[in-house]
C-alpha atoms as a PDB file:
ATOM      1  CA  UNK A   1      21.791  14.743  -7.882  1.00  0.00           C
ATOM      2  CA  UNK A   2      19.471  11.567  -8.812  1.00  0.00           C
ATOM      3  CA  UNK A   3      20.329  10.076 -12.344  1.00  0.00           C
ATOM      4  CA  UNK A   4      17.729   9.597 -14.627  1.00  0.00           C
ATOM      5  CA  UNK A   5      17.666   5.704 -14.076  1.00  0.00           C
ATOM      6  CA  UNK A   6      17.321   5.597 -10.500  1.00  0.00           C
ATOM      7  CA  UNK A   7      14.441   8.119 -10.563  1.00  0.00           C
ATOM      8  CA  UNK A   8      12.884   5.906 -12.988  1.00  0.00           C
ATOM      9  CA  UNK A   9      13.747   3.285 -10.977  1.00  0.00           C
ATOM     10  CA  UNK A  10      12.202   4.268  -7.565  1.00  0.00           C
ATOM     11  CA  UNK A  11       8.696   5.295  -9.421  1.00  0.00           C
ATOM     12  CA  UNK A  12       8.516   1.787 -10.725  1.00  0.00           C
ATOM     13  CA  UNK A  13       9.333   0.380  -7.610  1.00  0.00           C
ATOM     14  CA  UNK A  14       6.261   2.930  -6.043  1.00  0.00           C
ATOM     15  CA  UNK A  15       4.019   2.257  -8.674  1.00  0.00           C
ATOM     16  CA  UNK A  16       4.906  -1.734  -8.385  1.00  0.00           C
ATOM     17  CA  UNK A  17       4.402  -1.798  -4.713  1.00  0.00           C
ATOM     18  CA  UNK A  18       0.339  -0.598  -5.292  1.00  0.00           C
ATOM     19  CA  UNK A  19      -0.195  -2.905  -8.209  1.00  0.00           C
ATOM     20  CA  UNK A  20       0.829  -5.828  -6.059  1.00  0.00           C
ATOM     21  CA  UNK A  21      -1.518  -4.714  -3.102  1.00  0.00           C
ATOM     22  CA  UNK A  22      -4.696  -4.419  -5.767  1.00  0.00           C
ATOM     23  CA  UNK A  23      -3.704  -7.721  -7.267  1.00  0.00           C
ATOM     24  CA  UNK A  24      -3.435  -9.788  -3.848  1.00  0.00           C
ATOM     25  CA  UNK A  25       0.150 -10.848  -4.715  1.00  0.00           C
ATOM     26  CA  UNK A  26       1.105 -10.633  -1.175  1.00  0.00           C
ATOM     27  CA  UNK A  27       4.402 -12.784  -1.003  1.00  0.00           C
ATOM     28  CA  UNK A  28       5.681 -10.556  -3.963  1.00  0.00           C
ATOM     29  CA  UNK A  29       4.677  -7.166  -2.364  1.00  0.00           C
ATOM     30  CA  UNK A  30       6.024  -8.681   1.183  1.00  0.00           C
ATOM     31  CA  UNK A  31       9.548  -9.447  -0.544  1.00  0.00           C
ATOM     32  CA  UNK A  32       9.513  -5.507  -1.686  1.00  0.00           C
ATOM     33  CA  UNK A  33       9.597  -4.590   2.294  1.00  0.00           C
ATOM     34  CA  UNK A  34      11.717  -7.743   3.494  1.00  0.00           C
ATOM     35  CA  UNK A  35      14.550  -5.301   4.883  1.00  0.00           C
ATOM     36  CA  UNK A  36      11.867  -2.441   5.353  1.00  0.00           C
ATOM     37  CA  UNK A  37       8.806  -1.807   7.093  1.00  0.00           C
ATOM     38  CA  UNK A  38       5.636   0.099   6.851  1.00  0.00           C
ATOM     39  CA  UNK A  39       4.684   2.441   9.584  1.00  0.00           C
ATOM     40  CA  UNK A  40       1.301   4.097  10.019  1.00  0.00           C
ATOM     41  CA  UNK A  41       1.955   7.638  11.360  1.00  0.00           C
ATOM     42  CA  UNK A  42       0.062   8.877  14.271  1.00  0.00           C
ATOM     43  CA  UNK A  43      -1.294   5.415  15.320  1.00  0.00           C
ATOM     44  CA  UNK A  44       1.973   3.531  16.057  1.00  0.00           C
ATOM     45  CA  UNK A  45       1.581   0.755  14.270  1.00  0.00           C
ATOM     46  CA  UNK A  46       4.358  -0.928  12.601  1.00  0.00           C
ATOM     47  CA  UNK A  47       4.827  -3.794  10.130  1.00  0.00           C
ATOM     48  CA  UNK A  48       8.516  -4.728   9.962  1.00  0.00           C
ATOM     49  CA  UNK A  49       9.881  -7.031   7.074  1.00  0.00           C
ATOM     50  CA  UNK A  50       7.923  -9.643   4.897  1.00  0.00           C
ATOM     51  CA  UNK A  51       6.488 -11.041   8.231  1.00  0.00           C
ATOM     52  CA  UNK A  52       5.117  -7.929   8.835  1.00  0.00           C
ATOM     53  CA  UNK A  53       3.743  -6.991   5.066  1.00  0.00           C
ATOM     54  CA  UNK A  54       2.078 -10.447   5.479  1.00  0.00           C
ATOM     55  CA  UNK A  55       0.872  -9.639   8.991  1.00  0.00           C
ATOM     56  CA  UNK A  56      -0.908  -6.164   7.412  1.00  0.00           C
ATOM     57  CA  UNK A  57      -2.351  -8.001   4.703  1.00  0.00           C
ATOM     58  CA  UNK A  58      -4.436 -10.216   6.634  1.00  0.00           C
ATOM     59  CA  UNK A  59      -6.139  -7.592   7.594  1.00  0.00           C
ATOM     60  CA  UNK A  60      -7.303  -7.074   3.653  1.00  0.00           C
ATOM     61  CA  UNK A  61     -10.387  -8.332   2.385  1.00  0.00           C
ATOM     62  CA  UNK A  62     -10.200 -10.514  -0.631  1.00  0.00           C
ATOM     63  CA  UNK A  63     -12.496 -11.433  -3.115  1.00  0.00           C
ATOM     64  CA  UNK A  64     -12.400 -13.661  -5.863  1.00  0.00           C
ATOM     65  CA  UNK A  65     -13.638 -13.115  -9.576  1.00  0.00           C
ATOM     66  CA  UNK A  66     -17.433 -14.225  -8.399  1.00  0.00           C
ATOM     67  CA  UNK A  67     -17.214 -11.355  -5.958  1.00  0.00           C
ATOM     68  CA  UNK A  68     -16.512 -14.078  -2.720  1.00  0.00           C
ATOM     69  CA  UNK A  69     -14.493 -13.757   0.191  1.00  0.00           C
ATOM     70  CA  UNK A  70     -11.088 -15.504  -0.991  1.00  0.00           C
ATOM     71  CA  UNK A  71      -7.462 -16.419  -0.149  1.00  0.00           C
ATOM     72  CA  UNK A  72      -4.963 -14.740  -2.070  1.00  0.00           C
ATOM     73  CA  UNK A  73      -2.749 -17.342  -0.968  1.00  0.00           C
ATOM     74  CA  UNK A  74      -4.812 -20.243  -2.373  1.00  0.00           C
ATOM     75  CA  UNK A  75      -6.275 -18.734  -5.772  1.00  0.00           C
ATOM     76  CA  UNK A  76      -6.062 -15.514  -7.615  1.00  0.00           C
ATOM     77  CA  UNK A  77      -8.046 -12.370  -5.371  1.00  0.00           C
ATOM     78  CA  UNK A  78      -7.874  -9.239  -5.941  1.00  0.00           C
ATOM     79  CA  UNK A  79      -9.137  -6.208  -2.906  1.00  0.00           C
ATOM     80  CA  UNK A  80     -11.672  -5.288  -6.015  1.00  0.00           C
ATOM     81  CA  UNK A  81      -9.738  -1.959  -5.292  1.00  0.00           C
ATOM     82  CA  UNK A  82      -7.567   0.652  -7.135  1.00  0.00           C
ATOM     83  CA  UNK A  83      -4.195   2.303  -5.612  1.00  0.00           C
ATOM     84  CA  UNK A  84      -3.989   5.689  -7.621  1.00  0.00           C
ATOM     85  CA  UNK A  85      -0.270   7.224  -6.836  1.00  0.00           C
ATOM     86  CA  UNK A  86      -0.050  10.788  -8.023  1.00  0.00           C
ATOM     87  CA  UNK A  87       3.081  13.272  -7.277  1.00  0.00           C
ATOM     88  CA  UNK A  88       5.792  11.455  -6.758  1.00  0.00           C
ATOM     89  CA  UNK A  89       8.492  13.764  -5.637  1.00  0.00           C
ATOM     90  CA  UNK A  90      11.669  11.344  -5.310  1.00  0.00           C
ATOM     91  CA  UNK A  91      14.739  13.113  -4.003  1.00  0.00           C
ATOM     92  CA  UNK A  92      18.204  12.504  -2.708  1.00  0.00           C
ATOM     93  CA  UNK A  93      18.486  13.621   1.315  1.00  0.00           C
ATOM     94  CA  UNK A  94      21.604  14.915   2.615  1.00  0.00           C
ATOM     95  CA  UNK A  95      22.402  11.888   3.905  1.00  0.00           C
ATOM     96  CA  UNK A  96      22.582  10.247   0.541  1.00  0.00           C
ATOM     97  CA  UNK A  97      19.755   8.032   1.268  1.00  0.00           C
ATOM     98  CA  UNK A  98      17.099   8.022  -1.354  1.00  0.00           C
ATOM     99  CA  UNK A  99      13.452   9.076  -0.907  1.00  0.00           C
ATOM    100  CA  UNK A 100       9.813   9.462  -2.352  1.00  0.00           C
ATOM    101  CA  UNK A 101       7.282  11.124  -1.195  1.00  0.00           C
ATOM    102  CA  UNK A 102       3.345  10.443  -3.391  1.00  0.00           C
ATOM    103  CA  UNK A 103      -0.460  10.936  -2.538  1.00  0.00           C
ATOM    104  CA  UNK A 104      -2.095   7.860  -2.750  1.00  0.00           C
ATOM    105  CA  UNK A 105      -5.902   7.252  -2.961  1.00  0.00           C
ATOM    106  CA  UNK A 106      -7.844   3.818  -2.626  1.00  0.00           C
ATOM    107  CA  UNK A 107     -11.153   3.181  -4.376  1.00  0.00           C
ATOM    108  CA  UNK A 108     -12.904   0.188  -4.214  1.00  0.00           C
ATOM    109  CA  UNK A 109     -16.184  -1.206  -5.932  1.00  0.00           C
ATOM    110  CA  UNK A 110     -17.620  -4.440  -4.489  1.00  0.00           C
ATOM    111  CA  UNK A 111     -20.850  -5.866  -5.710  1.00  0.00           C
ATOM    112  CA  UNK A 112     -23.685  -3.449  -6.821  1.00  0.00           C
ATOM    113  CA  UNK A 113     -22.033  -0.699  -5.146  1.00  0.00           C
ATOM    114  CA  UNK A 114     -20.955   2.232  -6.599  1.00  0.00           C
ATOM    115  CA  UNK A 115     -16.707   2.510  -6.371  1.00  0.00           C
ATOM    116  CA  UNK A 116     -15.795   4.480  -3.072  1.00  0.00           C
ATOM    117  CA  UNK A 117     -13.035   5.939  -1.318  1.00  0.00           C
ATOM    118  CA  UNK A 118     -11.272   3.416   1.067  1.00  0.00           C
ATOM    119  CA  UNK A 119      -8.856   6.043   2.317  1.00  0.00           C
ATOM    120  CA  UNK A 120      -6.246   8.299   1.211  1.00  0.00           C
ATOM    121  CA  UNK A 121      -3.115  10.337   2.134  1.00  0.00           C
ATOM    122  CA  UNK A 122       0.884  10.658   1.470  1.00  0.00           C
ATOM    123  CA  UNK A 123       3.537   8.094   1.448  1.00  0.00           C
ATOM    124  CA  UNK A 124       6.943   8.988   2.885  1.00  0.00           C
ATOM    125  CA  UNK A 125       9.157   6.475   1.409  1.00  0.00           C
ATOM    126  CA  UNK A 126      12.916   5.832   2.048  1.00  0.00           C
ATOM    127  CA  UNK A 127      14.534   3.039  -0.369  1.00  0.00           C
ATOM    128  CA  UNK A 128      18.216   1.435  -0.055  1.00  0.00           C
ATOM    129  CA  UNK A 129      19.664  -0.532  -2.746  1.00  0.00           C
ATOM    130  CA  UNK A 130      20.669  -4.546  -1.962  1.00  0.00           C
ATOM    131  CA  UNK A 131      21.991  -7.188  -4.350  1.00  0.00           C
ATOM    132  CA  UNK A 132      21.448  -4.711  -7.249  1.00  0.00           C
ATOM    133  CA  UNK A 133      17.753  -4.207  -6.735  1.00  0.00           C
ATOM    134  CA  UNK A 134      16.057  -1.284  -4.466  1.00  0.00           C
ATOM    135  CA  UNK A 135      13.744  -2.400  -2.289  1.00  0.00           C
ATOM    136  CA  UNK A 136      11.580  -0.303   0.565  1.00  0.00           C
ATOM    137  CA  UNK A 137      13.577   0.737   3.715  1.00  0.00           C
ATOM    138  CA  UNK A 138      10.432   1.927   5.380  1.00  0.00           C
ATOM    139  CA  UNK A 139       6.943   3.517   4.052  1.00  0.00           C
ATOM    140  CA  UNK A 140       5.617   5.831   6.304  1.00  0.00           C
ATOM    141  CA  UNK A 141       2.028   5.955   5.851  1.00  0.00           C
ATOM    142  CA  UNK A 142      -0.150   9.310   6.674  1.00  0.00           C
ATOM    143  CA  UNK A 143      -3.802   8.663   6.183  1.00  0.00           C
ATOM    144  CA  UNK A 144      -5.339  11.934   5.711  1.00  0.00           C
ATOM    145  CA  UNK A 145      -9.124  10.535   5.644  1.00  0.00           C
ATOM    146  CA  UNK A 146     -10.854   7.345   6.009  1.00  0.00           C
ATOM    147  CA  UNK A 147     -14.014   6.022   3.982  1.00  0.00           C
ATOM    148  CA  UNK A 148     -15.907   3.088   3.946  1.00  0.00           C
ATOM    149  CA  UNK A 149     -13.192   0.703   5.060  1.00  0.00           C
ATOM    150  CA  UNK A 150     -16.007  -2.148   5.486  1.00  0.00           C
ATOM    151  CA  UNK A 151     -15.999  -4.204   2.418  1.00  0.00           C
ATOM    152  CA  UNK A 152     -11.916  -3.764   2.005  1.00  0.00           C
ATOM    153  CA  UNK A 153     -10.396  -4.042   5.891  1.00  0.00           C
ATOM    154  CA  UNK A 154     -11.292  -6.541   8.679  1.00  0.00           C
ATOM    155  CA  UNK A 155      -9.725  -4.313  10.876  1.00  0.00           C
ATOM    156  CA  UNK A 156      -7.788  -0.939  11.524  1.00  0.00           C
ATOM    157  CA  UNK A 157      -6.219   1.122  13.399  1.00  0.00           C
ATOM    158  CA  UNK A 158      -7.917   4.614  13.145  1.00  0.00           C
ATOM    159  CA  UNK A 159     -11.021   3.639  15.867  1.00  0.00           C
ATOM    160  CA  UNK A 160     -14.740   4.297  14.854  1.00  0.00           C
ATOM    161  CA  UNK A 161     -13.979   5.524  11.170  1.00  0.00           C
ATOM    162  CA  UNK A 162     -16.804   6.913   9.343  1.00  0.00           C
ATOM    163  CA  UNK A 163     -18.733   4.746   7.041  1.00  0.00           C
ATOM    164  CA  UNK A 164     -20.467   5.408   4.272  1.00  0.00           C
ATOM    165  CA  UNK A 165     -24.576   5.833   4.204  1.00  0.00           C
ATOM    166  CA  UNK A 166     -26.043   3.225   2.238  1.00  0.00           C
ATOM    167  CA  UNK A 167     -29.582   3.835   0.903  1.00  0.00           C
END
């Protein structure tokens, strides 16, 4: 059975993970995977360790304050998007390994544009615990449906996704 504080713990560490992704702080949201990696179910991709965080988050769009493409790794840059995390079911396997499983949803607004979905789906998380901190053992990502992915991805993996109409 999952004490209180570790529950807590893990959502923080969840909730944390998205924050860092919408703020462009991608050497702190690589450290959270540095023994970890990301996978994205159904399409084989995965993103192993910080290398690999930093590898996926190339693939970002970032913007700074003006609304310009920017470097999150020379100035402050944000996606000009929003993680929302909802259900967060965090459990304790059989194994004894710990795990979470959320929906996520990403909206984005750039510009004069109205705020749209990016994409959305579940994350199947799996944490382990090293020099007293938990950190990610690996995020399995399931994207349920894909938006307009223009203004927020250079590139991924999902092949001709839909894009939204503009009028």
């Amino acid at each position: 059975m999952l004490d209180y504080a570790t529950e807590h713990a893990l959502r923080a560490l969840i909730h944390r993970s998205t924050r860092l992704q919408d703020c462009g702080l991608v050497e702190d949201l690589a450290q959270l995977f540095r023994n970890g990696e990301i996978v994205f179910a159904g399409v084989g991709e995965v993103f192993a360790g910080a290398d690999g965080v930093r590898e996926l988050m190339r693939r970002h769009r970032f913007y700074d304050a003006n609304g310009n493409p920017a470097n999150p790794e020379q100035l402050y840059a944000t996606g000009r998007a929003l993680h929302y995390v909802s259900n967060i079911d965090v459990f304790q396997a059989e194994d004894g390994s710990l795990g979470a499983e959320s929906n996520f949803l990403i909206v984005q607004q750039h510009g004069s544009t109205l705020p749209r979905i990016v994409f959305g789906g579940r994350y199947r998380d799996r944490f382990e615990q090293a020099g007293g901190e938990m950190h990610f053992r690996r995020r399995i990502v399931e994207v349920h449906f894909v938006g307009d992915t223009g203004a927020y991805l250079t590139t991924h993996p999902w092949g001709d996704a839909p894009r939204a109409v503009r009028r």
